[in-house]
PDB file of N, CA and C in Angstrom:
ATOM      1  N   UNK A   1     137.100  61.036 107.008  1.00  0.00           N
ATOM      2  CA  UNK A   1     136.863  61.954 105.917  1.00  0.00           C
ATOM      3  C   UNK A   1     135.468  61.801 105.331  1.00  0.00           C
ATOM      4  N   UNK A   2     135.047  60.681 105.564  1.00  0.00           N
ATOM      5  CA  UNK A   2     133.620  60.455 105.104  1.00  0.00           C
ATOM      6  C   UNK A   2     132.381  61.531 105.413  1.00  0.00           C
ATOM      7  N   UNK A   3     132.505  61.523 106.410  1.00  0.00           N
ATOM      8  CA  UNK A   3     131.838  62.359 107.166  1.00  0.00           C
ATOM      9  C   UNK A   3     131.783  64.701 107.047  1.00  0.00           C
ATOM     10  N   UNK A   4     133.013  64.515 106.644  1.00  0.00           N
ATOM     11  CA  UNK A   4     133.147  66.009 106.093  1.00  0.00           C
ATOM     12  C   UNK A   4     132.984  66.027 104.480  1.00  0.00           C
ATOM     13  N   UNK A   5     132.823  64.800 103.829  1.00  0.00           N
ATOM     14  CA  UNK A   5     132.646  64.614 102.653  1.00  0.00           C
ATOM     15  C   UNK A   5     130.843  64.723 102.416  1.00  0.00           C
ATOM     16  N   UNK A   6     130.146  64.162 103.532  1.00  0.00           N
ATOM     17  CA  UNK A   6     129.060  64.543 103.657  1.00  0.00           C
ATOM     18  C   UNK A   6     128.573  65.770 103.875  1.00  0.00           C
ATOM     19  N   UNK A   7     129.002  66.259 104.565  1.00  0.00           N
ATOM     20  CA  UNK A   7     128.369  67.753 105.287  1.00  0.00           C
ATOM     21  C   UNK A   7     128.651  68.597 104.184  1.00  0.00           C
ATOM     22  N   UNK A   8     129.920  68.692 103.256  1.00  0.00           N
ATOM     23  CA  UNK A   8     129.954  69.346 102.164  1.00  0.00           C
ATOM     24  C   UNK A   8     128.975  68.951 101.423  1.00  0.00           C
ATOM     25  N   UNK A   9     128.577  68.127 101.045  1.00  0.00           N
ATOM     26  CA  UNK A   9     127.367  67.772 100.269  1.00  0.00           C
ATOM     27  C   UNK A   9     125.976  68.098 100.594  1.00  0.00           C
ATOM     28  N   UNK A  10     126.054  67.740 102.000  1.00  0.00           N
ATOM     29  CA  UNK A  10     124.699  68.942 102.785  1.00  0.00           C
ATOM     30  C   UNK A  10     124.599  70.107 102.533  1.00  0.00           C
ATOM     31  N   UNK A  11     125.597  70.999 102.409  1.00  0.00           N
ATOM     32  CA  UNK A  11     125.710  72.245 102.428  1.00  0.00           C
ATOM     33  C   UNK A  11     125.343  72.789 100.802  1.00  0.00           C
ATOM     34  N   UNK A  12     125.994  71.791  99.899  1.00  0.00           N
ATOM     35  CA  UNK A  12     125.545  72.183  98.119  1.00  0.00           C
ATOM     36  C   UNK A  12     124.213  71.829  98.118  1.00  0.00           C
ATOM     37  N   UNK A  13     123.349  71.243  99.108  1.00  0.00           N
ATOM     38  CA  UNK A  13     122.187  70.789  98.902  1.00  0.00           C
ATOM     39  C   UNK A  13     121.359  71.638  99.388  1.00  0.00           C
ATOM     40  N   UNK A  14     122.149  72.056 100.457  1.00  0.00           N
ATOM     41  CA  UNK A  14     121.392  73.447 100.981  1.00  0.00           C
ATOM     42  C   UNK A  14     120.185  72.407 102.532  1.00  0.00           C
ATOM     43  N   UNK A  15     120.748  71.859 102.593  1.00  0.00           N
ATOM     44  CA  UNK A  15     120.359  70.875 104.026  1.00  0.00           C
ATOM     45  C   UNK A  15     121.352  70.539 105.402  1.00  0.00           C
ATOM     46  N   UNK A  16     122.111  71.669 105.319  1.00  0.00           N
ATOM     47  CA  UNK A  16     123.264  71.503 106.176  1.00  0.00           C
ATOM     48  C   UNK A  16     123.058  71.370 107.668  1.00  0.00           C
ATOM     49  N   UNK A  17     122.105  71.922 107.827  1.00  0.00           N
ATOM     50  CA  UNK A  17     121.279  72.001 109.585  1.00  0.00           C
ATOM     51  C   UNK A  17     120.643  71.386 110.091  1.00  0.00           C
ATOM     52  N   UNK A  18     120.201  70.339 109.455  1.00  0.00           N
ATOM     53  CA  UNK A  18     119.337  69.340 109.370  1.00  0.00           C
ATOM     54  C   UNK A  18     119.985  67.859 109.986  1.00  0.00           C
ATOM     55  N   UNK A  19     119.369  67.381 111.068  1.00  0.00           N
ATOM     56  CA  UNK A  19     120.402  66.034 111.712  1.00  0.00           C
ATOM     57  C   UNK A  19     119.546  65.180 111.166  1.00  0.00           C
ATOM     58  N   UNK A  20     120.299  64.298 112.202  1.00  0.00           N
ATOM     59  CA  UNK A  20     119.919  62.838 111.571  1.00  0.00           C
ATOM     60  C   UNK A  20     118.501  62.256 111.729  1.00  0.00           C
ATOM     61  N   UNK A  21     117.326  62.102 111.175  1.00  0.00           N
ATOM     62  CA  UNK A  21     116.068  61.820 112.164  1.00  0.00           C
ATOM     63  C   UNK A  21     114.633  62.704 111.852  1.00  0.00           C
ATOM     64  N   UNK A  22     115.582  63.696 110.991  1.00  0.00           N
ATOM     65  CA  UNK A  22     114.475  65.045 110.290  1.00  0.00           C
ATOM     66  C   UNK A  22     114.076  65.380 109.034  1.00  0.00           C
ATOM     67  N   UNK A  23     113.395  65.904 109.018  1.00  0.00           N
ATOM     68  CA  UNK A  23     112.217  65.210 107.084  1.00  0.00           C
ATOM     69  C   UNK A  23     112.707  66.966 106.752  1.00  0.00           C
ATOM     70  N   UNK A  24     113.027  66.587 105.841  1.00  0.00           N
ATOM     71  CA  UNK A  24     112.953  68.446 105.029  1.00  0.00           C
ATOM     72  C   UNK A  24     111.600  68.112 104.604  1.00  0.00           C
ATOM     73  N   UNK A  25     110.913  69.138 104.453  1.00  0.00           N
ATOM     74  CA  UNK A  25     109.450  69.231 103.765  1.00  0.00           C
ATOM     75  C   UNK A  25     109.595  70.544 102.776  1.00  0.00           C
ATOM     76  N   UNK A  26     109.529  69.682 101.564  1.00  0.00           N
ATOM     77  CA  UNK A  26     109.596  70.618 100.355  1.00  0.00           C
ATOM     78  C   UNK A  26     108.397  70.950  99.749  1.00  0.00           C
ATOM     79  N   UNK A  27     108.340  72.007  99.395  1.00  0.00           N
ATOM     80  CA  UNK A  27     107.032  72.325  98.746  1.00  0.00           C
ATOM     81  C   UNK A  27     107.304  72.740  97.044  1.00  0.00           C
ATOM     82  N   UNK A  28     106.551  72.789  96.334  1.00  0.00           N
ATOM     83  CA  UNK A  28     106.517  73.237  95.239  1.00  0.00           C
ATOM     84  C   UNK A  28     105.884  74.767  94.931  1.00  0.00           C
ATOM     85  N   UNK A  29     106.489  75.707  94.402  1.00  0.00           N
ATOM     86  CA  UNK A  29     105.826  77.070  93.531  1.00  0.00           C
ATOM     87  C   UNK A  29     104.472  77.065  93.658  1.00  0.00           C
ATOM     88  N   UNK A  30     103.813  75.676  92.993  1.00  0.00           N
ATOM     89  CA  UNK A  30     102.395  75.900  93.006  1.00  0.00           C
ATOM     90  C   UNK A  30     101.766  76.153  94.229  1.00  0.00           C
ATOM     91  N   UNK A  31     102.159  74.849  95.001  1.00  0.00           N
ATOM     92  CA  UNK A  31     102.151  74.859  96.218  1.00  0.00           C
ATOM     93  C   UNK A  31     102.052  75.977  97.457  1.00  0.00           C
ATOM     94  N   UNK A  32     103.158  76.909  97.388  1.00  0.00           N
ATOM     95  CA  UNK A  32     103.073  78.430  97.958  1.00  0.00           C
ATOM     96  C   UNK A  32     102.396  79.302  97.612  1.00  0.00           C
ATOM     97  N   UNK A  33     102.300  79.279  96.124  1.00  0.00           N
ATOM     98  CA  UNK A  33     101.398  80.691  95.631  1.00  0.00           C
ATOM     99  C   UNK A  33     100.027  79.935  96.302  1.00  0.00           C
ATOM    100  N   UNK A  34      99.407  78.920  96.160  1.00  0.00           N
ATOM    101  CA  UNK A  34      97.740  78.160  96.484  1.00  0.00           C
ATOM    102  C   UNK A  34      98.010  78.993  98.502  1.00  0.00           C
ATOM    103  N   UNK A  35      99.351  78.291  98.722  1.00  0.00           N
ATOM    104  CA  UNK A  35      98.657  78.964 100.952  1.00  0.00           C
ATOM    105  C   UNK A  35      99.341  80.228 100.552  1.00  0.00           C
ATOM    106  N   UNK A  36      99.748  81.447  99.864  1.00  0.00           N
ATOM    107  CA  UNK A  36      99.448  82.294  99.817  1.00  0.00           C
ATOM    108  C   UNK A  36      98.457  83.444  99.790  1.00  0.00           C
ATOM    109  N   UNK A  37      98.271  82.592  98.429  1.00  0.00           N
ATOM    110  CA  UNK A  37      96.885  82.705  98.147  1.00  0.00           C
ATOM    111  C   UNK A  37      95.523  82.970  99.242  1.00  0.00           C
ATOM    112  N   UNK A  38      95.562  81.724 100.084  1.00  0.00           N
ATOM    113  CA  UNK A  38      94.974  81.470 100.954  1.00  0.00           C
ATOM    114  C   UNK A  38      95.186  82.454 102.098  1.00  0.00           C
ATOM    115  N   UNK A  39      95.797  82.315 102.756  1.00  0.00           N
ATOM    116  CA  UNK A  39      96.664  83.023 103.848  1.00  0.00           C
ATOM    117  C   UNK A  39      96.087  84.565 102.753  1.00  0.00           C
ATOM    118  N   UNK A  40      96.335  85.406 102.110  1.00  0.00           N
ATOM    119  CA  UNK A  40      96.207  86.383 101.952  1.00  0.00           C
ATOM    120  C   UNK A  40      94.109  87.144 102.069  1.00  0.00           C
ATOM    121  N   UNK A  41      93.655  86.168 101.234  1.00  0.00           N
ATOM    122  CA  UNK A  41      92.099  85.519 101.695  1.00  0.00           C
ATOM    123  C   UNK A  41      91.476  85.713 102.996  1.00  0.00           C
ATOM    124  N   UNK A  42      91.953  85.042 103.572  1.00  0.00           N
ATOM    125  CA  UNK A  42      91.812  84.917 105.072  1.00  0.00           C
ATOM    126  C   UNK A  42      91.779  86.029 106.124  1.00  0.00           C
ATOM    127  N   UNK A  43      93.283  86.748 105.585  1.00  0.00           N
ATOM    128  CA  UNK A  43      93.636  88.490 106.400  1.00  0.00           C
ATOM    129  C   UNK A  43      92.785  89.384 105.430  1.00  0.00           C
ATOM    130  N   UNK A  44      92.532  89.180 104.448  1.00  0.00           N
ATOM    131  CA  UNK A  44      91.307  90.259 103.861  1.00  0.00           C
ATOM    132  C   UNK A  44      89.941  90.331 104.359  1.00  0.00           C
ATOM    133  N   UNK A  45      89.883  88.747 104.965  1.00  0.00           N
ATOM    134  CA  UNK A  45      88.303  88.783 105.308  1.00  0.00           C
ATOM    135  C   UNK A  45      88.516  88.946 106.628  1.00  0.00           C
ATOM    136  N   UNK A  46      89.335  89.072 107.697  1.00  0.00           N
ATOM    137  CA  UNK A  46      89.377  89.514 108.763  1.00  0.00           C
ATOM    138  C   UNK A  46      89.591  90.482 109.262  1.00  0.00           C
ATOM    139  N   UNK A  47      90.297  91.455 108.229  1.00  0.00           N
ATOM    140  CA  UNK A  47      90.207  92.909 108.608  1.00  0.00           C
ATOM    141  C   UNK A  47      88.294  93.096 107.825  1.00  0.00           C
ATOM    142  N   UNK A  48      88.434  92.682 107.186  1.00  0.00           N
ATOM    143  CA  UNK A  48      86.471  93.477 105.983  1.00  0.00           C
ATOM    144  C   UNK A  48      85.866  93.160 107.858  1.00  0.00           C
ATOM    145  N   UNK A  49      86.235  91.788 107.616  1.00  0.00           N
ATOM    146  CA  UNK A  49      84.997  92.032 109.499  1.00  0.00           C
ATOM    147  C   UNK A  49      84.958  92.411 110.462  1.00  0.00           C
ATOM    148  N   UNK A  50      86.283  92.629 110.926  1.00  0.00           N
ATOM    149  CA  UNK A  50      86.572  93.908 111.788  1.00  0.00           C
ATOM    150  C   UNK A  50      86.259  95.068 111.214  1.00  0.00           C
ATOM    151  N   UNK A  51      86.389  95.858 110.152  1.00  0.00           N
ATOM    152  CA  UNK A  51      85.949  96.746 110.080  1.00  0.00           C
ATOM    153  C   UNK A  51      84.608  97.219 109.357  1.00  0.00           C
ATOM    154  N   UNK A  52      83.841  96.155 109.214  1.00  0.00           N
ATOM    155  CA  UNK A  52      82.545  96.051 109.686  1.00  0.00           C
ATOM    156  C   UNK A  52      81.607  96.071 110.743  1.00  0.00           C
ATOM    157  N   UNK A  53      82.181  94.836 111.881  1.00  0.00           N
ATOM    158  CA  UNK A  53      81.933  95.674 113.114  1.00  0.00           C
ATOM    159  C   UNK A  53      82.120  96.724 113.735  1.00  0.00           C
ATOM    160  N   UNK A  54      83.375  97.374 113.653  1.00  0.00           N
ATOM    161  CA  UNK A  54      83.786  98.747 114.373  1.00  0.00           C
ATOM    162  C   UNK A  54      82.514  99.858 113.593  1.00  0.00           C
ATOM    163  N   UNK A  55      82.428  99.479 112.151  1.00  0.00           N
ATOM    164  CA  UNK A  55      81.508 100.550 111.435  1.00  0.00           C
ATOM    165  C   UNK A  55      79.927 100.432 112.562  1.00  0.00           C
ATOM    166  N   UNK A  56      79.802  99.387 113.130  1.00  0.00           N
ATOM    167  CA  UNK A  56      78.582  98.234 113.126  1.00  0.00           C
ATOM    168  C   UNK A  56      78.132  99.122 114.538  1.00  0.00           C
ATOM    169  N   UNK A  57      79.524  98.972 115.443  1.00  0.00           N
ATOM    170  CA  UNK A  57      79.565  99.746 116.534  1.00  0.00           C
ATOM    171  C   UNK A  57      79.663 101.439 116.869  1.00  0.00           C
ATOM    172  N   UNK A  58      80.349 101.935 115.742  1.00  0.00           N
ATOM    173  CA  UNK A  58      79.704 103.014 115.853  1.00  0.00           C
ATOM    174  C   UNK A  58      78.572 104.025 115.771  1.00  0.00           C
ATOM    175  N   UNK A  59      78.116 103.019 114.546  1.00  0.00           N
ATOM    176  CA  UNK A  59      76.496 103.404 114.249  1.00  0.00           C
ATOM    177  C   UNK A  59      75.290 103.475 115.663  1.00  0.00           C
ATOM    178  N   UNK A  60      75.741 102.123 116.168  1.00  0.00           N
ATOM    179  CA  UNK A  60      75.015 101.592 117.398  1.00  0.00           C
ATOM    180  C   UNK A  60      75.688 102.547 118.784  1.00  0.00           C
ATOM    181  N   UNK A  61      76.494 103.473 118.309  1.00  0.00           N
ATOM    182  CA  UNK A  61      77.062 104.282 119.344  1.00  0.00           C
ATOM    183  C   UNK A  61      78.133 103.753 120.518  1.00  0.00           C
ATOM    184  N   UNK A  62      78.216 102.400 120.643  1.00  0.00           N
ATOM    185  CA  UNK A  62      78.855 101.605 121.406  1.00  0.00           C
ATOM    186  C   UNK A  62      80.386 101.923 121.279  1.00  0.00           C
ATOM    187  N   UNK A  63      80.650 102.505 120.579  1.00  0.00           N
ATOM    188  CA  UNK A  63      82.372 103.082 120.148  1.00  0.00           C
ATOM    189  C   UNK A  63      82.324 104.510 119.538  1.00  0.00           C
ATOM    190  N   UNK A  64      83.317 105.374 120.110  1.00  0.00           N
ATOM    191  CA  UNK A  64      83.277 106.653 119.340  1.00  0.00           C
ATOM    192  C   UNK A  64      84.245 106.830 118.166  1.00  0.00           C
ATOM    193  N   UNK A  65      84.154 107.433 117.121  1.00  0.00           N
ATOM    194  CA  UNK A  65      84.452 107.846 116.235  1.00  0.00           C
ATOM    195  C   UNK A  65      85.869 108.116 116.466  1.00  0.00           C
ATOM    196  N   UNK A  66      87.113 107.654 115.324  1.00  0.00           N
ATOM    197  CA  UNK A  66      88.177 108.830 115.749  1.00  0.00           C
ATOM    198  C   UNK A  66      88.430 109.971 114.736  1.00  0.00           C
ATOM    199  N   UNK A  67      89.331 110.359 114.860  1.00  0.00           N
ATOM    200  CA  UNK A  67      89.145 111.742 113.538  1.00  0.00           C
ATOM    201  C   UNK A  67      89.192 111.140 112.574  1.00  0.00           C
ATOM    202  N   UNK A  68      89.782 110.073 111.726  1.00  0.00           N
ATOM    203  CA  UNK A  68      89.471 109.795 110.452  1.00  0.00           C
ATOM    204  C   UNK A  68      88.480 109.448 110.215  1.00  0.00           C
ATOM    205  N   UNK A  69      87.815 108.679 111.123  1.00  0.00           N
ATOM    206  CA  UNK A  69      86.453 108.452 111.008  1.00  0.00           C
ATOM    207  C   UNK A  69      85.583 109.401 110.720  1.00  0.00           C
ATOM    208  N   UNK A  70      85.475 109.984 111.674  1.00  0.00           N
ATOM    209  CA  UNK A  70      84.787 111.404 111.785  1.00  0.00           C
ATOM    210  C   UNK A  70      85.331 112.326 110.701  1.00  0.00           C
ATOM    211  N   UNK A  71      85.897 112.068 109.855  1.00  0.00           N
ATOM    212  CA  UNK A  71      86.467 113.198 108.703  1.00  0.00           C
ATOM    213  C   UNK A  71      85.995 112.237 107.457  1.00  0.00           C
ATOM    214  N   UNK A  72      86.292 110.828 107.276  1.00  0.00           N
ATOM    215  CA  UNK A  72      85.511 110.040 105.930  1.00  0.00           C
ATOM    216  C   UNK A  72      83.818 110.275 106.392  1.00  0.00           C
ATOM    217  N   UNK A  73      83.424 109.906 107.613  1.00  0.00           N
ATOM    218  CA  UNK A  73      82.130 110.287 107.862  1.00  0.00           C
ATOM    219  C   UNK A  73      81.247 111.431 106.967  1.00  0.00           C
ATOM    220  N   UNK A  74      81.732 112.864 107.529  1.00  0.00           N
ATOM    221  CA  UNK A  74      81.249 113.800 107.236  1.00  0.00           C
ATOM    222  C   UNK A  74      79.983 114.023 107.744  1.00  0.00           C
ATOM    223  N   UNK A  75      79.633 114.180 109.092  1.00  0.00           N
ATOM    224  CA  UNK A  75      78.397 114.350 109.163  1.00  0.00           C
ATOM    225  C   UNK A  75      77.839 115.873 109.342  1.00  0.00           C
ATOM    226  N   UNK A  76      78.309 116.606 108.582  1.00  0.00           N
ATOM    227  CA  UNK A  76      78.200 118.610 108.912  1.00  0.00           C
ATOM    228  C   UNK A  76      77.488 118.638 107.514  1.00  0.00           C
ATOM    229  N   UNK A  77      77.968 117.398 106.417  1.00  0.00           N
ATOM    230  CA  UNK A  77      77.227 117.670 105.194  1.00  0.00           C
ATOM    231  C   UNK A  77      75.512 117.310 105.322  1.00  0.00           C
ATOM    232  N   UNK A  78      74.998 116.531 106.202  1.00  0.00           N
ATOM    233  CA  UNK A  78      73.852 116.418 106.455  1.00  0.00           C
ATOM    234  C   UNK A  78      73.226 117.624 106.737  1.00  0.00           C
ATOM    235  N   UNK A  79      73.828 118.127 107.468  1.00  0.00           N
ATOM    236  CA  UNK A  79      73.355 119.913 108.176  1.00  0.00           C
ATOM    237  C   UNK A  79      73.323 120.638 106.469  1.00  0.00           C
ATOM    238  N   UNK A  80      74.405 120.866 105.999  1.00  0.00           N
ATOM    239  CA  UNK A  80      74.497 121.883 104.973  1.00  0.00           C
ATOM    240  C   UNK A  80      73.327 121.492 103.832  1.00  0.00           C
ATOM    241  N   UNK A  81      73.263 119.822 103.668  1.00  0.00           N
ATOM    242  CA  UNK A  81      71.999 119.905 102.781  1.00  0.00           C
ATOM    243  C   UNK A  81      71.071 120.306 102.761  1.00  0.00           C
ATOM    244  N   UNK A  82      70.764 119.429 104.262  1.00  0.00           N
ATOM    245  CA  UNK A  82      69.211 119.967 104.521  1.00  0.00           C
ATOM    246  C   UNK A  82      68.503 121.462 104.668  1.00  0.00           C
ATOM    247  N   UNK A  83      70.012 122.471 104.760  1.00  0.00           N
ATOM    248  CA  UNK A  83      69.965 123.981 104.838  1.00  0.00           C
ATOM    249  C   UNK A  83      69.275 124.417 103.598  1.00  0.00           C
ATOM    250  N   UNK A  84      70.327 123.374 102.142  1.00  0.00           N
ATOM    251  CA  UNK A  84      69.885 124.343 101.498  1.00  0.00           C
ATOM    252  C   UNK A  84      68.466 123.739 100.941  1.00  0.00           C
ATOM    253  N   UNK A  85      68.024 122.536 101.449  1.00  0.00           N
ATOM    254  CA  UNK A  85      66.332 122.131 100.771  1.00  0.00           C
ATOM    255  C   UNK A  85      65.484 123.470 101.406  1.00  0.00           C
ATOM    256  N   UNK A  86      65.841 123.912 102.516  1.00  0.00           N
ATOM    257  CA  UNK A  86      64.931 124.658 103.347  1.00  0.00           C
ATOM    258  C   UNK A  86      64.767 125.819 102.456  1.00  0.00           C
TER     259      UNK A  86
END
C-alpha cells in the first residue's frame, strides 16, 4: 500500500510521470516572463532582418517583387509626380 500511497501523492503534486532518477526543473513567473521576454526579442529581430534583406534584395533586383510588395511599393506614383512637376 505504500507505494499507491505514494503515487497518490505524486499525482496532488502534480509529478505523477516522473520516475525514479529525474529532477523536475521548476521555474519561477519571473523566470518565464525574463525567456519570454527573450525568446520574443530574438523572433522580432529575425523577422526585422529578414525583412530587411528581402527589402535589401529587391532593391538590388536579385528577387522580384510580389503583389503586396509591389502594391505597399507604389512605384506608378513616381510616374504621376513627376507628370505633374512637368
Amino acid at each position: 500500500m505504500g507505494a499507491e500511497e505514494e503515487r497518490r501523492q505524486q499525482r496532488e503534486n502534480g509529478v505523477a510521470g516522473l520516475g525514479t532518477g529525474q529532477r523536475l526543473n521548476l521555474i519561477t513567473e519571473t523566470q518565464f516572463q525574463a525567456w519570454k521576454r527573450r525568446k520574443d526579442a530574438d523572433a522580432s529581430a529575425r523577422k526585422e532582418a529578414a525583412t530587411r534583406k528581402r527589402s535589401e534584395d529587391i532593391i538590388s533586383g536579385t528577387v522580384q517583387m510580389n503583389g503586396r510588395e509591389l502594391f505597399q511599393h507604389e512605384p506608378w506614383q513616381i510616374y504621376f509626380r513627376s507628370a505633374d512637376l512637368v
